[in-house]
Protein backbone atom coordinates (compact mmCIF):
# COMPACT_ATOMS: atom_id res chain seq x y z
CA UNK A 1 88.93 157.25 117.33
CA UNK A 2 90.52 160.41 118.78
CA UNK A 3 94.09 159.93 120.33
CA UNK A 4 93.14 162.49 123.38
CA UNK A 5 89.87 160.36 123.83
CA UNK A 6 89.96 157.83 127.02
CA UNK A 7 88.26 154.47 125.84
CA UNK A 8 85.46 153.52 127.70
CA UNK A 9 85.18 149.44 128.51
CA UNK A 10 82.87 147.59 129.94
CA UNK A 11 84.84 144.53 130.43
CA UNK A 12 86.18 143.90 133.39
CA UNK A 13 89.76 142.13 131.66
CA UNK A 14 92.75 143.19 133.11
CA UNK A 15 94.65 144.14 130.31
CA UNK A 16 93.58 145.36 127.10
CA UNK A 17 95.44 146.66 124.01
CA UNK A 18 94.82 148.89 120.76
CA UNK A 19 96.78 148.85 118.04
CA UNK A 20 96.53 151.15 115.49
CA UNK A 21 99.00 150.38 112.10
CA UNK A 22 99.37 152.95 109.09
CA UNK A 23 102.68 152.96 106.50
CA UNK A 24 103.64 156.22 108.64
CA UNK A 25 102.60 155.71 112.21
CA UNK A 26 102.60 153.19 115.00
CA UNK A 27 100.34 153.54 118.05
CA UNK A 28 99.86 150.87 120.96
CA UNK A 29 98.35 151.27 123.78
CA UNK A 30 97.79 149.31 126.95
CA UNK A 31 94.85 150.17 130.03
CA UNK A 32 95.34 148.57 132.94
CA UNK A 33 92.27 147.55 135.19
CA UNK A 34 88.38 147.69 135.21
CA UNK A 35 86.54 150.20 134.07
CA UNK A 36 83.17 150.72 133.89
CA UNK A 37 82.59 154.43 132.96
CA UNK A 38 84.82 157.26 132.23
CA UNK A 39 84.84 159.40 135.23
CA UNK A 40 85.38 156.40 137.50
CA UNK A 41 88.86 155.71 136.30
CA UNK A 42 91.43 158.06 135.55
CA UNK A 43 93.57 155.54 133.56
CA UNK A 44 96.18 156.94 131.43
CA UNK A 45 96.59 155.73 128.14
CA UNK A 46 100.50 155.02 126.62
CA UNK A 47 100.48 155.92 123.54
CA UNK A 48 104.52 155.76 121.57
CA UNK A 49 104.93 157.10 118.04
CA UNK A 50 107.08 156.35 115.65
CA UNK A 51 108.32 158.04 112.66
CA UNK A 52 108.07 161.83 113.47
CA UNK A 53 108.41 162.55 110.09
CA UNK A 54 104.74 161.75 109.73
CA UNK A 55 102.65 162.90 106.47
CA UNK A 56 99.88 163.97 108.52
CA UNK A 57 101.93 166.90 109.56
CA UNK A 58 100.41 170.15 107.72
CA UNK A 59 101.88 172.81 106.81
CA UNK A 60 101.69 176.44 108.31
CA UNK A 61 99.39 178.31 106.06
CA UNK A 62 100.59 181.65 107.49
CA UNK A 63 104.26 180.58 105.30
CA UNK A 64 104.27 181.24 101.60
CA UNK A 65 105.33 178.70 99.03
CA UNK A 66 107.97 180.99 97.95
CA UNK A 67 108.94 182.46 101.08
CA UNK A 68 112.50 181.55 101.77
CA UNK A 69 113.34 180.76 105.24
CA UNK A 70 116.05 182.60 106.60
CA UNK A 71 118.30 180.06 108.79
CA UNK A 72 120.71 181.78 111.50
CA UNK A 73 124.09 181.94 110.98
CA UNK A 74 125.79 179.72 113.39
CA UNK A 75 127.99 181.20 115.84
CA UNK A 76 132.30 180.47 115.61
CA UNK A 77 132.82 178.14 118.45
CA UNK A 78 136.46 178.48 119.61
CA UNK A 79 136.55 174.89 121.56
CA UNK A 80 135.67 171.48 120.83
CA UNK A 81 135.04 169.10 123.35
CA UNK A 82 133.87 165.63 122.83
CA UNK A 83 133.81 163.89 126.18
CA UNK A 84 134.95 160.63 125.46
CA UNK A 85 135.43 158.02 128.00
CA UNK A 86 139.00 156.61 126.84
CA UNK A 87 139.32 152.77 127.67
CA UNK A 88 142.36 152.41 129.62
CA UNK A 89 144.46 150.30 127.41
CA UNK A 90 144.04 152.70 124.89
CA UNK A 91 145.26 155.62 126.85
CA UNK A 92 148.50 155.29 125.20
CA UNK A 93 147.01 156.25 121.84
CA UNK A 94 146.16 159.91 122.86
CA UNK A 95 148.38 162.80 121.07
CA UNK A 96 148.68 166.09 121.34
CA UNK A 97 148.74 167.50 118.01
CA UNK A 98 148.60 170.73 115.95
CA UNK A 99 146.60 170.89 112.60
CA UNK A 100 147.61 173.73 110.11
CA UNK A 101 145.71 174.56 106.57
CA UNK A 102 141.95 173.70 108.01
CA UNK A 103 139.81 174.97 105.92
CA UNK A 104 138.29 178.06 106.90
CA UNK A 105 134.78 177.63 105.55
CA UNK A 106 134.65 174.26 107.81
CA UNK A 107 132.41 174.58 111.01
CA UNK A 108 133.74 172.61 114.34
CA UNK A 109 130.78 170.00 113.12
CA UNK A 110 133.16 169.37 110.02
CA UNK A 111 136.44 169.62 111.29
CA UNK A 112 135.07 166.94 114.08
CA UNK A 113 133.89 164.65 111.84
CA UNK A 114 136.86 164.67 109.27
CA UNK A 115 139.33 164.36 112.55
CA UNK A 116 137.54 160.96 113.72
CA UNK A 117 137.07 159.70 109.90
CA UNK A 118 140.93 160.51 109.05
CA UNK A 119 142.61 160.37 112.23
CA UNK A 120 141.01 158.69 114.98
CA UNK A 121 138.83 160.02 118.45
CA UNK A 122 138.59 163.48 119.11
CA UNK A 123 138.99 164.26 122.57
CA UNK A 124 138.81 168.03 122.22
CA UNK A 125 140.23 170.63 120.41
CA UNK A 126 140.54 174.70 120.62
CA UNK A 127 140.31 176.49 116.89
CA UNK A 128 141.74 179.66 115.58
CA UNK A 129 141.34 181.31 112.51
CA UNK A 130 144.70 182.72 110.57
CA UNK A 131 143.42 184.41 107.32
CA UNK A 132 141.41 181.68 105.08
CA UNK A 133 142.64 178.68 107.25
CA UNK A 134 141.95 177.47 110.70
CA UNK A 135 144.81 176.16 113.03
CA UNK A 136 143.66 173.39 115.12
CA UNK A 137 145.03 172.17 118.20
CA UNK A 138 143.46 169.02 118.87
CA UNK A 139 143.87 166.56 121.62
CA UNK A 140 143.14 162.81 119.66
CA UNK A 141 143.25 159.44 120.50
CA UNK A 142 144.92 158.25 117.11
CA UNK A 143 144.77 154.94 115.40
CA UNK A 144 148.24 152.81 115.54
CA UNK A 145 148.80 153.49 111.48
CA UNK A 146 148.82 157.26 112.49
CA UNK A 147 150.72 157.44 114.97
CA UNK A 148 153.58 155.19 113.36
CA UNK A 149 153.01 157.91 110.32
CA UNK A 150 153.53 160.96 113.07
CA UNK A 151 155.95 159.37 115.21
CA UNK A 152 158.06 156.84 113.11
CA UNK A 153 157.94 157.77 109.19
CA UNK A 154 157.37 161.24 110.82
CA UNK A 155 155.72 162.59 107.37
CA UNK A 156 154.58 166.72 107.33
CA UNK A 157 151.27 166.27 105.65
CA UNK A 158 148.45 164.21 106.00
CA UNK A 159 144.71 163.63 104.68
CA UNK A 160 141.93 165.33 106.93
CA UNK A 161 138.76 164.04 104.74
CA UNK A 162 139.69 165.24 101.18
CA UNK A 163 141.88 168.21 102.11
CA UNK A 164 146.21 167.40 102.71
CA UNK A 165 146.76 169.49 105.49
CA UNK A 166 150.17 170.18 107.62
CA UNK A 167 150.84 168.64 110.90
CA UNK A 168 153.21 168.56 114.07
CA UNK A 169 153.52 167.42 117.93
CA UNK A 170 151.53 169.90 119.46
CA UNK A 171 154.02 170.70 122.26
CA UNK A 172 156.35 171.97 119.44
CA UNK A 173 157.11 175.84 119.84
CA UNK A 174 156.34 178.01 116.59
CA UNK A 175 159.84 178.44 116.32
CA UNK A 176 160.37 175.01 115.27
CA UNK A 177 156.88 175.10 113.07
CA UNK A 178 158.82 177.53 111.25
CA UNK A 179 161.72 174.83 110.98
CA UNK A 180 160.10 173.28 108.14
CA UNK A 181 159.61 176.22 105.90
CA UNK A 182 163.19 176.84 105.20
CA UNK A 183 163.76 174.89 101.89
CA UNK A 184 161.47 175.84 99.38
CA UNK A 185 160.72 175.14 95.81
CA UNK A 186 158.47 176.39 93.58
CA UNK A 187 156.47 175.12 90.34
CA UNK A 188 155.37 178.10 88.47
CA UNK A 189 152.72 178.34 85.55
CA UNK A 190 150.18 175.97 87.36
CA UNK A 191 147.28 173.89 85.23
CA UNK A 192 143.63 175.72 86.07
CA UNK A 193 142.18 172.42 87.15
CA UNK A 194 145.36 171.52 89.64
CA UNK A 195 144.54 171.06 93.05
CA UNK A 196 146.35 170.09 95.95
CA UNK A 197 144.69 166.72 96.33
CA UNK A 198 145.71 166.23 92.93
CA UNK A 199 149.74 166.86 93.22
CA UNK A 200 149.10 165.31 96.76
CA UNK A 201 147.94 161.84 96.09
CA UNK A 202 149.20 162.09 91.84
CA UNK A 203 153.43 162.34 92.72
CA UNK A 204 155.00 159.55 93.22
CA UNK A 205 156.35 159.31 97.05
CA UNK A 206 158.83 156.75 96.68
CA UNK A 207 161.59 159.25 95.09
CA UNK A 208 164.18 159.83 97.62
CA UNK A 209 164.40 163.78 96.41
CA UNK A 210 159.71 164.29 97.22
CA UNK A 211 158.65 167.01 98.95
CA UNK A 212 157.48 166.41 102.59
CA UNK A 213 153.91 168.70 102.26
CA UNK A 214 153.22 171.40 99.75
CA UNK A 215 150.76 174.36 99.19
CA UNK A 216 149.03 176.43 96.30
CA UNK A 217 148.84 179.64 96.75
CA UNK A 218 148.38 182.99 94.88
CA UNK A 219 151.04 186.03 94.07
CA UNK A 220 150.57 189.23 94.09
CA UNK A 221 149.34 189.35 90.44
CA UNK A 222 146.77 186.75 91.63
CA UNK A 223 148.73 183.76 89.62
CA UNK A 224 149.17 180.33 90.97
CA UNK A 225 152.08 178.46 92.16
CA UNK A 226 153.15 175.22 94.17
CA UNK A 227 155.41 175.43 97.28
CA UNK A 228 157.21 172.10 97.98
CA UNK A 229 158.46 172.16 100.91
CA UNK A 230 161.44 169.83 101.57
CA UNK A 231 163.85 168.57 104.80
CA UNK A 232 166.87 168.64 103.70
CA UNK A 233 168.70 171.93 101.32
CA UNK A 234 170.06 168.78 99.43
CA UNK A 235 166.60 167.29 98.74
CA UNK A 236 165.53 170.70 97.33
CA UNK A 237 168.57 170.92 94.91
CA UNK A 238 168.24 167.74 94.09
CA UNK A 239 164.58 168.17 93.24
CA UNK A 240 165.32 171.39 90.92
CA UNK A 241 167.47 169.30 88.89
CA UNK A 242 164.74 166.55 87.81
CA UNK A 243 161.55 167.29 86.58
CA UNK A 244 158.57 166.40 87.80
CA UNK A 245 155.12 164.34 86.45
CA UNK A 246 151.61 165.90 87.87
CA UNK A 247 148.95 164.84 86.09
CA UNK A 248 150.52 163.92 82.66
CA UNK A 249 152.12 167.20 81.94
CA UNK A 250 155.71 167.86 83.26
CA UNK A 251 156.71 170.37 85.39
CA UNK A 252 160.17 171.48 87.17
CA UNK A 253 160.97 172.83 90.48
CA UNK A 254 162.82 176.20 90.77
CA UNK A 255 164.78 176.97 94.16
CA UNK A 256 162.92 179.45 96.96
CA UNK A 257 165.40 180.87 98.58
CA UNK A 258 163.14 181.63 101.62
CA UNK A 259 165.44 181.39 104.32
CA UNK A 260 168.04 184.18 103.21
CA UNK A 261 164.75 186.48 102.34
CA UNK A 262 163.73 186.32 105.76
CA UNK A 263 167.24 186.83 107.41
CA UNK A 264 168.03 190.14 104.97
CA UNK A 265 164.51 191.37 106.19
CA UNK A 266 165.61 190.88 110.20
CA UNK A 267 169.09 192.55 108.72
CA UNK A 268 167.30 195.16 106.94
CA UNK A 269 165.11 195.70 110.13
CA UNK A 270 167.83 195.96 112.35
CA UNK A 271 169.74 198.35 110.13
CA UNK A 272 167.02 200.71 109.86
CA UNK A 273 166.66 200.30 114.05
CA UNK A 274 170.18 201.71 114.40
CA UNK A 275 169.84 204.12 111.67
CA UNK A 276 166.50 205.38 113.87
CA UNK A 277 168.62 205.28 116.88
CA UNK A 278 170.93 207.58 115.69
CA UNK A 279 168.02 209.55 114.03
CA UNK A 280 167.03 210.15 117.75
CA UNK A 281 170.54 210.92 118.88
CA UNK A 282 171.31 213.20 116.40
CA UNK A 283 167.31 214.88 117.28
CA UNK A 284 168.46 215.16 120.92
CA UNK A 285 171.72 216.52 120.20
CA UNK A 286 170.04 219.54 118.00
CA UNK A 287 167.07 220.25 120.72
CA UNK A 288 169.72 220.56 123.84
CA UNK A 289 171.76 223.26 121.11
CA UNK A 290 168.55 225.32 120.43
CA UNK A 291 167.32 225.15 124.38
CA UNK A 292 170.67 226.75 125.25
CA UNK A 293 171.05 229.31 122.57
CA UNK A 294 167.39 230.20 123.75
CA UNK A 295 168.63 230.68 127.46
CA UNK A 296 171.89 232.75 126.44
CA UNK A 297 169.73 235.00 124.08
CA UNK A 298 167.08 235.06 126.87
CA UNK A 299 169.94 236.27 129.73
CA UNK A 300 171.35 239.26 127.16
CA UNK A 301 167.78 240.46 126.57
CA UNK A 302 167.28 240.67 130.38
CA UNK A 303 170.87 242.56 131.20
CA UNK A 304 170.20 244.83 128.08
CA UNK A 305 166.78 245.84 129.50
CA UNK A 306 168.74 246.27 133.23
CA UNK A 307 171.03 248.80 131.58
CA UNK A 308 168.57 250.84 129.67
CA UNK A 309 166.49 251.11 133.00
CA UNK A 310 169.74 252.38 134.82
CA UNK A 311 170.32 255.28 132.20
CA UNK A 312 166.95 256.29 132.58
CA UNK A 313 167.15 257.00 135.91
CA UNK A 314 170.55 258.76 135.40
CA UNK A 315 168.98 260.62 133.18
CA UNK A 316 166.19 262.29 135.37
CA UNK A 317 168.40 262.89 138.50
């Protein structure tokens, strides 16, 4: 029997229905009414199917076997936004954060669904990429154990899915962002198979002296280190002085100092402004010099050429 075929009955029951049962597909459906012939009744037929992912689908035989199919790049979407309907007793649990060390090879699909796996309701969220990472400010309704870990035990790092990543009220300034990077320590001479998640959920966070979030990143002759980064100058000393356990093998912190690196770069900047400065001055000084020995040598030429036009006519008289 042809789906697109109207049945023709020549009952007059009032309802009738046709079932039709296979392992891949499910049809019912119910006419309503009398019928004697076809073009007397213009009863439509219902007809629901289930299981779209039928077998009886073919295949396009313009497509090769081998052909690959080309799929579209997806296009970087800036802005996340969810929609939620937020309950209003849980209104409360909404936070404004900011999320740094995002994978850059995550699409907004990912970073959603890691967000409401790890942290709680997305809400929405606006994206930008910096280098290899994504920076995500994210508006989240967060679970009560999160926001005691944000608010209370106020920890640096967290786990989005299976990736630690930084994190911070989002109506902090960059200025204080920067805050946290000012005592460093670094493990040189890094195991090939040591990742982040590894030193991350391996360390033991009870010492008084740990690291409040870390990174691994490259030099500039492409070798690997770990940056601890640490809240207190006396947490990093402390730190240097005991080594530390990461996967069986021991390691030991040396001190970064990053925060008197970055203020003799502003001093070296701001010496080479005033050297500049005075570069200019000095510029200035010589052009007003040559502009008036120009005009005094350009005022003798003009009286010398008076005088010899004078003699001239002296001359011929």
């Amino acid at each position: 029997m042809s789906l697109n075929q109207k049945s023709i009955v020549s009952t007059s029951a009032e309802y009738e229905l046709i079932v039709i049962e296979d392992n891949d597909i499910f049809i019912s459906s119910t006419c309503k009414g009398s019928t004697s012939t076809i073009e007397t009744n213009d009863t439509v037929e219902r007809i629901a199917i289930t299981n779209v992912k039928s077998s009886y689908v073919m295949q396009n035989n313009d497509q090769q076997p081998n052909q690959k199919v080309k799929h579209k790049k997806k296009e970087f979407m800036p802005y996340i936004i969810m929609g939620h309907t937020v309950l209003p007793k849980l209104k409360d649990n909404i936070r404004d954060i900011m999320l740094y060390d995002v994978p850059g090879s995550w699409n907004a699909e990912m970073i959603t669904e890691a967000i409401n796996k790890s942290l709680g309701s997305l809400i929405k969220a606006t994206l930008r990429k910096q280098g290899k990472y994504y920076s995500v400010r994210a508006l989240v309704m967060l679970r009560m154990k999160k926001i005691e870990d944000l608010e209370v035990y106020q920890t640096w790092q967290i786990m989005l899915g299976d990736t630690p990543v930084r994190w911070f009220l989002g109506k902090w300034t960059l200025e204080m962002r920067k805050e946290r990077l000012h005592h460093q320590a670094i493990i040189k001479n890094l195991a090939d198979d040591l990742t982040e998640v590894k030193v991350y959920m391996g360390v033991d966070s009870s010492i008084y002296y740990h690291f409040k979030s870390l990174k691994i990143v490259k030099d500039n002759k492409g070798k690997r280190k770990l940056i601890g980064f640490f809240e207190k100058q006396a947490d990093m000393i402390t730190a240097c002085q005991h080594p530390i356990m990461i996967n069986n093998i021991e390691y030991k912190w040396t001190c970064d100092n990053y925060k008197q690196r970055k203020e003799n770069k502003s001093n070296s900047g701001g010496k080479n402004n005033r050297r500049s400065d005075s570069d200019k001055k000095g510029l200035n000084k010589k052009k007003l010099k040559d502009t008036l020995s120009s005009k005094k040598t350009s005022n003798k030429k003009q009286e010398g050429s008076k005088q010899d036009s004078i003699a001239d006519i002296l001359q011929k008289l």
